[in-house]
N, C-alpha and C. Protein backbone atom coordinates (compact mmCIF):
# COMPACT_ATOMS: atom_id res chain seq x y z
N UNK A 1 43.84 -20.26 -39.63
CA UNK A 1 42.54 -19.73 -39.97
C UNK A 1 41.87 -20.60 -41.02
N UNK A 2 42.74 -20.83 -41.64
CA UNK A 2 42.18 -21.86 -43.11
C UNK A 2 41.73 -23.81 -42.50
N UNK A 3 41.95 -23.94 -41.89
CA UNK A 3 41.86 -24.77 -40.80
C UNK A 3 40.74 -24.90 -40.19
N UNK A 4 40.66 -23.97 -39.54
CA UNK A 4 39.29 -23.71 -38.91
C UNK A 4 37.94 -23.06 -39.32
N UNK A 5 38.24 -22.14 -40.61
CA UNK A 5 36.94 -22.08 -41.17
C UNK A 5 36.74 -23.18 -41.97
N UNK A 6 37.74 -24.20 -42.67
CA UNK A 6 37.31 -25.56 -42.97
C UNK A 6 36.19 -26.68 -42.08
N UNK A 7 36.56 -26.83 -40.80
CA UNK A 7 36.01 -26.93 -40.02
C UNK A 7 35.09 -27.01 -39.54
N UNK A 8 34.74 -25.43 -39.69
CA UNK A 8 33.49 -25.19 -39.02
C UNK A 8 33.83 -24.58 -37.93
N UNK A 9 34.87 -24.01 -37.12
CA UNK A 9 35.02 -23.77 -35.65
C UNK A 9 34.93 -21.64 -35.74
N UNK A 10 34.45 -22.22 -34.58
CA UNK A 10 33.85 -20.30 -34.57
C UNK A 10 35.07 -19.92 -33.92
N UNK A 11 35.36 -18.87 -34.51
CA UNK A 11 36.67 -17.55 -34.61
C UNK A 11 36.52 -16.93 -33.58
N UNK A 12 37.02 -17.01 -32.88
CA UNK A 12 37.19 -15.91 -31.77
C UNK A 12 38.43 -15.00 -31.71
N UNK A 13 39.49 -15.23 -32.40
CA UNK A 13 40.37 -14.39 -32.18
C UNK A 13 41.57 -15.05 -33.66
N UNK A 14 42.09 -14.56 -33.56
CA UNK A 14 43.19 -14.45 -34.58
C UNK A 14 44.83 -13.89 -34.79
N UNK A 15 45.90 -14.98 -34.42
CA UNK A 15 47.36 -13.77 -33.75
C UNK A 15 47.30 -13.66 -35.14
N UNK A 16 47.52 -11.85 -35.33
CA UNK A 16 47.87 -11.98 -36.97
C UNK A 16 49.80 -11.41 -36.79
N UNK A 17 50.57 -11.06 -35.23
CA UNK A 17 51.88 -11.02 -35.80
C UNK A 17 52.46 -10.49 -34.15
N UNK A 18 53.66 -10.63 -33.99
CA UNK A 18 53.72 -10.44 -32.99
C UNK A 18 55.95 -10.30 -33.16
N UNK A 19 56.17 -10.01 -32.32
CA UNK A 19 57.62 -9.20 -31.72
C UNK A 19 58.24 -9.59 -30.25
N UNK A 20 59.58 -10.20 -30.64
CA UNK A 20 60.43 -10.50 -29.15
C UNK A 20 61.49 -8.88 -28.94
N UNK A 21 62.05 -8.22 -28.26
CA UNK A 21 62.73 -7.62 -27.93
C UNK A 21 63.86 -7.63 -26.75
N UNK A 22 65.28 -7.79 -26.86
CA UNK A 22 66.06 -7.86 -25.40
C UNK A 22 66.64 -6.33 -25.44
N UNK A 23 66.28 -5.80 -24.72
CA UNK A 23 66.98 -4.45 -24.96
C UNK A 23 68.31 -4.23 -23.48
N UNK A 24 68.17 -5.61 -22.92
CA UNK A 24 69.74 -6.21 -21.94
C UNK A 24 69.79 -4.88 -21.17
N UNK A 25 68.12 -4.37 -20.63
CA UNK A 25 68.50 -3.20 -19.57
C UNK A 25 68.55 -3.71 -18.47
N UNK A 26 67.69 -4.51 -17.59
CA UNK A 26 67.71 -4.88 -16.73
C UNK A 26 66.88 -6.65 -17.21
N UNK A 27 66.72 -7.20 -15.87
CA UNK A 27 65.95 -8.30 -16.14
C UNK A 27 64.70 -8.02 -14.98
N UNK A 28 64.01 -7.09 -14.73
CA UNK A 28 63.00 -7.04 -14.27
C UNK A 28 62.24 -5.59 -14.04
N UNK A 29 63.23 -4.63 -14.30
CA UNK A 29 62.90 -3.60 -13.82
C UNK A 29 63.20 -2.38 -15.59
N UNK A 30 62.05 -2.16 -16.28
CA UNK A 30 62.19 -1.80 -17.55
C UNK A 30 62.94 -0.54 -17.58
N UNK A 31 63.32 0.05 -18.84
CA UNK A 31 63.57 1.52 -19.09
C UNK A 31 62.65 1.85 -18.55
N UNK A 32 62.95 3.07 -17.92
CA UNK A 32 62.15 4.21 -17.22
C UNK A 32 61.79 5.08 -18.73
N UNK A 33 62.84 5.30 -19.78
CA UNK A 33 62.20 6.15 -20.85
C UNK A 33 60.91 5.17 -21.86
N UNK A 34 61.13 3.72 -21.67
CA UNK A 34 60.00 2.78 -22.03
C UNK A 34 60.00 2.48 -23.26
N UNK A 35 61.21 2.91 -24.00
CA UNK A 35 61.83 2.42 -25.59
C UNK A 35 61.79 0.59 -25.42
N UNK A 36 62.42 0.14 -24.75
CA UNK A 36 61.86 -1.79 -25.24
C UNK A 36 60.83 -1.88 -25.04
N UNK A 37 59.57 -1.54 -24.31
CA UNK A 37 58.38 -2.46 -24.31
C UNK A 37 57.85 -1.56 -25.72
N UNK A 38 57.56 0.11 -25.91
CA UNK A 38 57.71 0.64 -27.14
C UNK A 38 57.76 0.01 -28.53
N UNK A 39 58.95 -0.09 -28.65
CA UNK A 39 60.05 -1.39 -29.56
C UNK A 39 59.37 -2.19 -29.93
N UNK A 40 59.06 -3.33 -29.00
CA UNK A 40 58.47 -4.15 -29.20
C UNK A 40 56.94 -4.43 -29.74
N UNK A 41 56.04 -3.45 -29.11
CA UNK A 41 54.79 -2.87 -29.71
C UNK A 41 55.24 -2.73 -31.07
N UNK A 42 55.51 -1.72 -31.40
CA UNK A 42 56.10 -1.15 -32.98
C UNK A 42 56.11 -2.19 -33.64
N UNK A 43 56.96 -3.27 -33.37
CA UNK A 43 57.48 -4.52 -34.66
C UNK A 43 56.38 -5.15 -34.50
N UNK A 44 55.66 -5.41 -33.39
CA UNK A 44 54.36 -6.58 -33.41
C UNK A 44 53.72 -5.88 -34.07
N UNK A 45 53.08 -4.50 -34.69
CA UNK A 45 52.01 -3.81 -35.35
C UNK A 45 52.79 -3.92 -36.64
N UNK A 46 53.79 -3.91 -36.73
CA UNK A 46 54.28 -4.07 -38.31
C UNK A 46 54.39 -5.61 -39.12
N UNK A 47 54.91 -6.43 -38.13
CA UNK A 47 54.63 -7.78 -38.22
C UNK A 47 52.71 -8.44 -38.28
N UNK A 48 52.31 -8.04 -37.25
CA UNK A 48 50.84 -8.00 -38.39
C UNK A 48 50.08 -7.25 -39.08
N UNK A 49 50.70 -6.14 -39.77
CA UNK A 49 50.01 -5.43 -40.57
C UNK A 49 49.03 -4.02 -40.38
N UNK A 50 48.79 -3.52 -38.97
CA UNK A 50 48.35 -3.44 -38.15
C UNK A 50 48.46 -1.74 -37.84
N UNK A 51 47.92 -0.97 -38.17
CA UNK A 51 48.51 0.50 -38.01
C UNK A 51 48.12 0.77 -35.93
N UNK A 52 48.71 1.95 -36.01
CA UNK A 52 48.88 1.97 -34.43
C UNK A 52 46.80 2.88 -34.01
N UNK A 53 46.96 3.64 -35.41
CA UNK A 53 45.66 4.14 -35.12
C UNK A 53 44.43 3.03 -34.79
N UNK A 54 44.84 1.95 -35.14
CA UNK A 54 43.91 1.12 -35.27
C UNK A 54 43.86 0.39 -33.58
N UNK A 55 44.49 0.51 -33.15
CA UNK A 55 44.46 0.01 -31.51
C UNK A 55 43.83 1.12 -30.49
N UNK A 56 43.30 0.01 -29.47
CA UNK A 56 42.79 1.03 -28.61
C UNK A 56 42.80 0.35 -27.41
N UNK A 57 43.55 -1.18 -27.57
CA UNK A 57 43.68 -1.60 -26.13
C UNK A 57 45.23 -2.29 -26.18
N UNK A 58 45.78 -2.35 -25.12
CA UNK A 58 47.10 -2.82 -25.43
C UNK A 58 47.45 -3.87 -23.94
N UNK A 59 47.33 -5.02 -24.07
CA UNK A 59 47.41 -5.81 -22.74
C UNK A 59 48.86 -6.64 -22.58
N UNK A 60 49.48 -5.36 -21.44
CA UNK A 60 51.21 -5.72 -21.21
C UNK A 60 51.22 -6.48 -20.76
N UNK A 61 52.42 -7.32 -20.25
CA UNK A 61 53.21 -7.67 -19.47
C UNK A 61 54.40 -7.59 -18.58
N UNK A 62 54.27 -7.70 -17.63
CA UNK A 62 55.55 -7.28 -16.85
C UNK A 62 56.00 -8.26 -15.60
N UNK A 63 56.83 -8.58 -14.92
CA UNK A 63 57.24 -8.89 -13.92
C UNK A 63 56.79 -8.51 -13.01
N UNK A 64 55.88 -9.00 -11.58
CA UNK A 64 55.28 -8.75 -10.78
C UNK A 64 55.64 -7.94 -9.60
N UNK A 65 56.59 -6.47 -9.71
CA UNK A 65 57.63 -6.10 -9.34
C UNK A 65 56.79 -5.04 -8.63
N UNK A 66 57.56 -3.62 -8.33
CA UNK A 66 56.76 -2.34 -8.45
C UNK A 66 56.98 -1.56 -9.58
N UNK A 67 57.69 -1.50 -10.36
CA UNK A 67 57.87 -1.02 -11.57
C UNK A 67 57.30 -1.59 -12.42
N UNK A 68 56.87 -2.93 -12.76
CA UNK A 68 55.82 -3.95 -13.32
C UNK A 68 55.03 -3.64 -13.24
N UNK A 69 54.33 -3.49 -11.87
CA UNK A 69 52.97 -3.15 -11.31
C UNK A 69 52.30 -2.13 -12.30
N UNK A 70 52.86 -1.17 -12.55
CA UNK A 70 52.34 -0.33 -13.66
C UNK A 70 51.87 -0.40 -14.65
N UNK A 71 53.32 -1.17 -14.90
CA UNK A 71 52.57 -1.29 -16.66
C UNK A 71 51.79 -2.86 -16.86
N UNK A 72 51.38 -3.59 -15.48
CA UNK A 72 51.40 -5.19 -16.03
C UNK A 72 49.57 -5.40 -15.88
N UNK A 73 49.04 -6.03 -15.88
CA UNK A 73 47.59 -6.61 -15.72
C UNK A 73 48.02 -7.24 -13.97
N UNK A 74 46.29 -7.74 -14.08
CA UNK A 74 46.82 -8.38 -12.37
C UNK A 74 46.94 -9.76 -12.25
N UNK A 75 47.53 -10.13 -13.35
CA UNK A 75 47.72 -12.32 -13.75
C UNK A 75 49.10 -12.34 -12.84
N UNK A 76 50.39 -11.00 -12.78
CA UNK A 76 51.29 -11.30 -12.06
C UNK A 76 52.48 -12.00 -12.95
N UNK A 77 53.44 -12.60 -12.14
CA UNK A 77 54.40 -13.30 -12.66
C UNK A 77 54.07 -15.01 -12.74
N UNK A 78 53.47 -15.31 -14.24
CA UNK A 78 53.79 -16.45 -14.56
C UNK A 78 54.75 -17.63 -15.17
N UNK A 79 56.03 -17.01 -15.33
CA UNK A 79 56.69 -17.51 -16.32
C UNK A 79 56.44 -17.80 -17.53
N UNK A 80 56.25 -19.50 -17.95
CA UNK A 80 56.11 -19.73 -19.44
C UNK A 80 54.85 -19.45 -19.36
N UNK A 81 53.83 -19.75 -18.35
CA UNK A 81 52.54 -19.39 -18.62
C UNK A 81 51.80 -17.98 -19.36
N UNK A 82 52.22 -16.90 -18.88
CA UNK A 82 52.34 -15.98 -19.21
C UNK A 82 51.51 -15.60 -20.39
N UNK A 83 52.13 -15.95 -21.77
CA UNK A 83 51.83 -15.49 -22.83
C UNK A 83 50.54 -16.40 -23.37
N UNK A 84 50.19 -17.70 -22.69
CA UNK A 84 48.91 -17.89 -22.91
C UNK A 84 47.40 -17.22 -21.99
N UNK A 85 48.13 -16.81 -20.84
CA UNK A 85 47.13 -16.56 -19.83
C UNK A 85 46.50 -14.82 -20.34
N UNK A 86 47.72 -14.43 -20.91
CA UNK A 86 47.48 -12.88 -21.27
C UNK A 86 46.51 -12.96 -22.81
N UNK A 87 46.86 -14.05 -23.57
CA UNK A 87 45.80 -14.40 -24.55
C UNK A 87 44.65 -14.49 -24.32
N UNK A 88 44.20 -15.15 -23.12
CA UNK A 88 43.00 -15.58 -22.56
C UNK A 88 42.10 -13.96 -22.28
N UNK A 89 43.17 -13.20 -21.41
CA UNK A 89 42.70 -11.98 -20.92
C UNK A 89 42.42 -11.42 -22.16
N UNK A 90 42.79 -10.88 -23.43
CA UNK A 90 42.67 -10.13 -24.49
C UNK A 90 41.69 -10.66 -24.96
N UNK A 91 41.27 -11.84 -25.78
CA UNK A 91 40.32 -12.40 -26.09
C UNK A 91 39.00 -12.33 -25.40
N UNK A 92 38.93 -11.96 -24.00
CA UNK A 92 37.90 -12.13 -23.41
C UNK A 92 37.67 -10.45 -23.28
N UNK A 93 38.73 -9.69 -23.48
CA UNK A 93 38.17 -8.64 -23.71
C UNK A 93 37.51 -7.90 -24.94
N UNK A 94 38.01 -8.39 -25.74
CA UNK A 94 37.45 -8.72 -27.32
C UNK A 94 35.71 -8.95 -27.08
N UNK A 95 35.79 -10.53 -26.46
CA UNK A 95 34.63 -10.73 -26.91
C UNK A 95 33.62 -10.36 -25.68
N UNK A 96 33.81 -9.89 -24.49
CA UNK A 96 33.12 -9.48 -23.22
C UNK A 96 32.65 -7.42 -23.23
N UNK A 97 34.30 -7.03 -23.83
CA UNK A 97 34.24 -5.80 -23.43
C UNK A 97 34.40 -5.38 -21.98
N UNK A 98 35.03 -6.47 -21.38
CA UNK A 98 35.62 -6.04 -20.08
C UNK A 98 37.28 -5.79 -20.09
N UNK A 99 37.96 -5.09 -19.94
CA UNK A 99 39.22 -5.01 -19.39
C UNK A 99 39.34 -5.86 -17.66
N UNK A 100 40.41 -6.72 -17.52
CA UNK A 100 40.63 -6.77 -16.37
C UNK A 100 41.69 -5.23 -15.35
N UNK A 101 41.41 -5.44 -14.23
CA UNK A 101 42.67 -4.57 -13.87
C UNK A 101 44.12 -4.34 -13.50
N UNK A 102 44.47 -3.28 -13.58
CA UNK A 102 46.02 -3.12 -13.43
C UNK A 102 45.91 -2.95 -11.72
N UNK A 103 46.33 -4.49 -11.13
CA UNK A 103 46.31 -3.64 -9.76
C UNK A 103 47.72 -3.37 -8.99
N UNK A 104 47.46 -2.49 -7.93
CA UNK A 104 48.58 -2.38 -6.85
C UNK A 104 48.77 -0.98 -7.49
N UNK A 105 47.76 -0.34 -7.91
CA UNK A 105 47.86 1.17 -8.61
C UNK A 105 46.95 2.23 -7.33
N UNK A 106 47.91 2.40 -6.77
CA UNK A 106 47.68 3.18 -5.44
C UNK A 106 48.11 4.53 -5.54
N UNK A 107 48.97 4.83 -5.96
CA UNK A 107 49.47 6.20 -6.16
C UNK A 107 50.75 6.30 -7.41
N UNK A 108 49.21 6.41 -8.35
CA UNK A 108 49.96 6.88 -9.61
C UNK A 108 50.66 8.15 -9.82
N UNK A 109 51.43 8.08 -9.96
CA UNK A 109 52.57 9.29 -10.88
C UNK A 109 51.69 10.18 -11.78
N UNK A 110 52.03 10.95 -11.36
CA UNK A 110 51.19 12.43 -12.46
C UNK A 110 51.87 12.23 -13.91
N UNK A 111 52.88 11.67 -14.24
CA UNK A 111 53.02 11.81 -15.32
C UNK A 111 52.89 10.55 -16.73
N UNK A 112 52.06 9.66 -15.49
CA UNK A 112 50.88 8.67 -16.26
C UNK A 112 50.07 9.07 -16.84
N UNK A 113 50.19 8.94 -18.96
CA UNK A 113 49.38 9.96 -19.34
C UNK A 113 48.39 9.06 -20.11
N UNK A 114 48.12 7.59 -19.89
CA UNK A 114 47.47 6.77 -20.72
C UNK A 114 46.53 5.94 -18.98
N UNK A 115 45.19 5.79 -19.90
CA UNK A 115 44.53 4.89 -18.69
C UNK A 115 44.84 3.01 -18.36
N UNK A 116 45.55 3.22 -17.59
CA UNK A 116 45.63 1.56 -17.02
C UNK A 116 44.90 0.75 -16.51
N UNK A 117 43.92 1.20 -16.46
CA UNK A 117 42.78 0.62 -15.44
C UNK A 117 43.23 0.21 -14.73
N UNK A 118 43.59 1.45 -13.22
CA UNK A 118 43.63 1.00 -12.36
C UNK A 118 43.12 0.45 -11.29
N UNK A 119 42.95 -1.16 -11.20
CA UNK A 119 42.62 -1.30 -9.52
C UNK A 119 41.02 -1.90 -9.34
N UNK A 120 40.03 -1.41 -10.62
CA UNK A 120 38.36 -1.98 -11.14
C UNK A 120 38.65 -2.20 -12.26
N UNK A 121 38.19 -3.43 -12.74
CA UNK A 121 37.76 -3.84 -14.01
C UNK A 121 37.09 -2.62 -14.41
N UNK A 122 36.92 -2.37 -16.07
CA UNK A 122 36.08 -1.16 -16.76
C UNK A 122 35.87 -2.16 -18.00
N UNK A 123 34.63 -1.50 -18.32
CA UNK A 123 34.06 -1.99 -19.77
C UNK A 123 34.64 -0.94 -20.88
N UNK A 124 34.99 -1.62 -21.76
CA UNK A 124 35.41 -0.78 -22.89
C UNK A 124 35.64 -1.72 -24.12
N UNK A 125 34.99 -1.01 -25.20
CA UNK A 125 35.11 -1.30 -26.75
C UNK A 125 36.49 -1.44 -27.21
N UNK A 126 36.87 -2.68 -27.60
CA UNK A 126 38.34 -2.72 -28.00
C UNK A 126 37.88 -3.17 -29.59
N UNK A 127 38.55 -2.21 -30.32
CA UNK A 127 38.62 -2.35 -31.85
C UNK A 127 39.33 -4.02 -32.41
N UNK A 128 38.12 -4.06 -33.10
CA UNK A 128 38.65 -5.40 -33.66
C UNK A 128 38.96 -5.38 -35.05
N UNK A 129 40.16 -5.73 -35.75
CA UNK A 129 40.65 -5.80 -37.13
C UNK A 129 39.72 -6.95 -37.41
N UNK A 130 39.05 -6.45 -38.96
CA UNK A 130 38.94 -7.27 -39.64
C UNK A 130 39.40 -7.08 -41.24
């Protein structure tokens, strides 16, 4: 950051902290009770400082699976790519106010109690820390 407002370069985004987790359940197919991806949320909001009230968008990742499918965006399975391409997506929702979608969400489970956007892009205000 100190870098770039030296600079001069316009801010668009900022990692302020982030969290690895192996919770050695499976390698593609998560807890069904959803304690590691959980987990992992938790330490990335504590690692940047970050209270949970303060979020209002949360852009997963998952393995391009059917159990993935749920919780993942529709970028799919990139490997190393992954964690830059999902940057790209967050940032642009930041600064667009578009969510992309969660697709292959055909028949959600009733006991999906958070919106995934399934299946259409939606516009929505994602809180920005400053």
């Amino acid at each position: 950051m100190e870098s770039a407002t030296k600079r001069g370069a316009r801010i668009i985004a900022e990692y302020l902290g982030g969290a690895i987790t192996c919770d050695a359940h499976h390698m593609t197919d998560p807890r069904s009770d959803g304690f590691g991806v959980s987990s992992c949320i938790k330490k990335s909001l504590e690692d940047a400082g970050v209270s949970i009230e303060e979020v209002n968008y949360v852009n997963a990742h998952a393995t391009s699976t059917l159990a993935g499918d749920l919780a993942e965006s529709m970028i799919g399975h990139c490997l190393g790519a992954a964690g830059g391409l999902e940057a790209i997506a967050t940032i642009k929702a930041i600064t667009t106010g578009w969510l992309h979608p969660t697709i292959n969400q055909d028949n959600l489970e009733d006991d999906v109690t958070i919106d995934t956007v399934p299946n259409v892009k939606k516009k929505h205000e994602v809180n920005v820390g400053m």
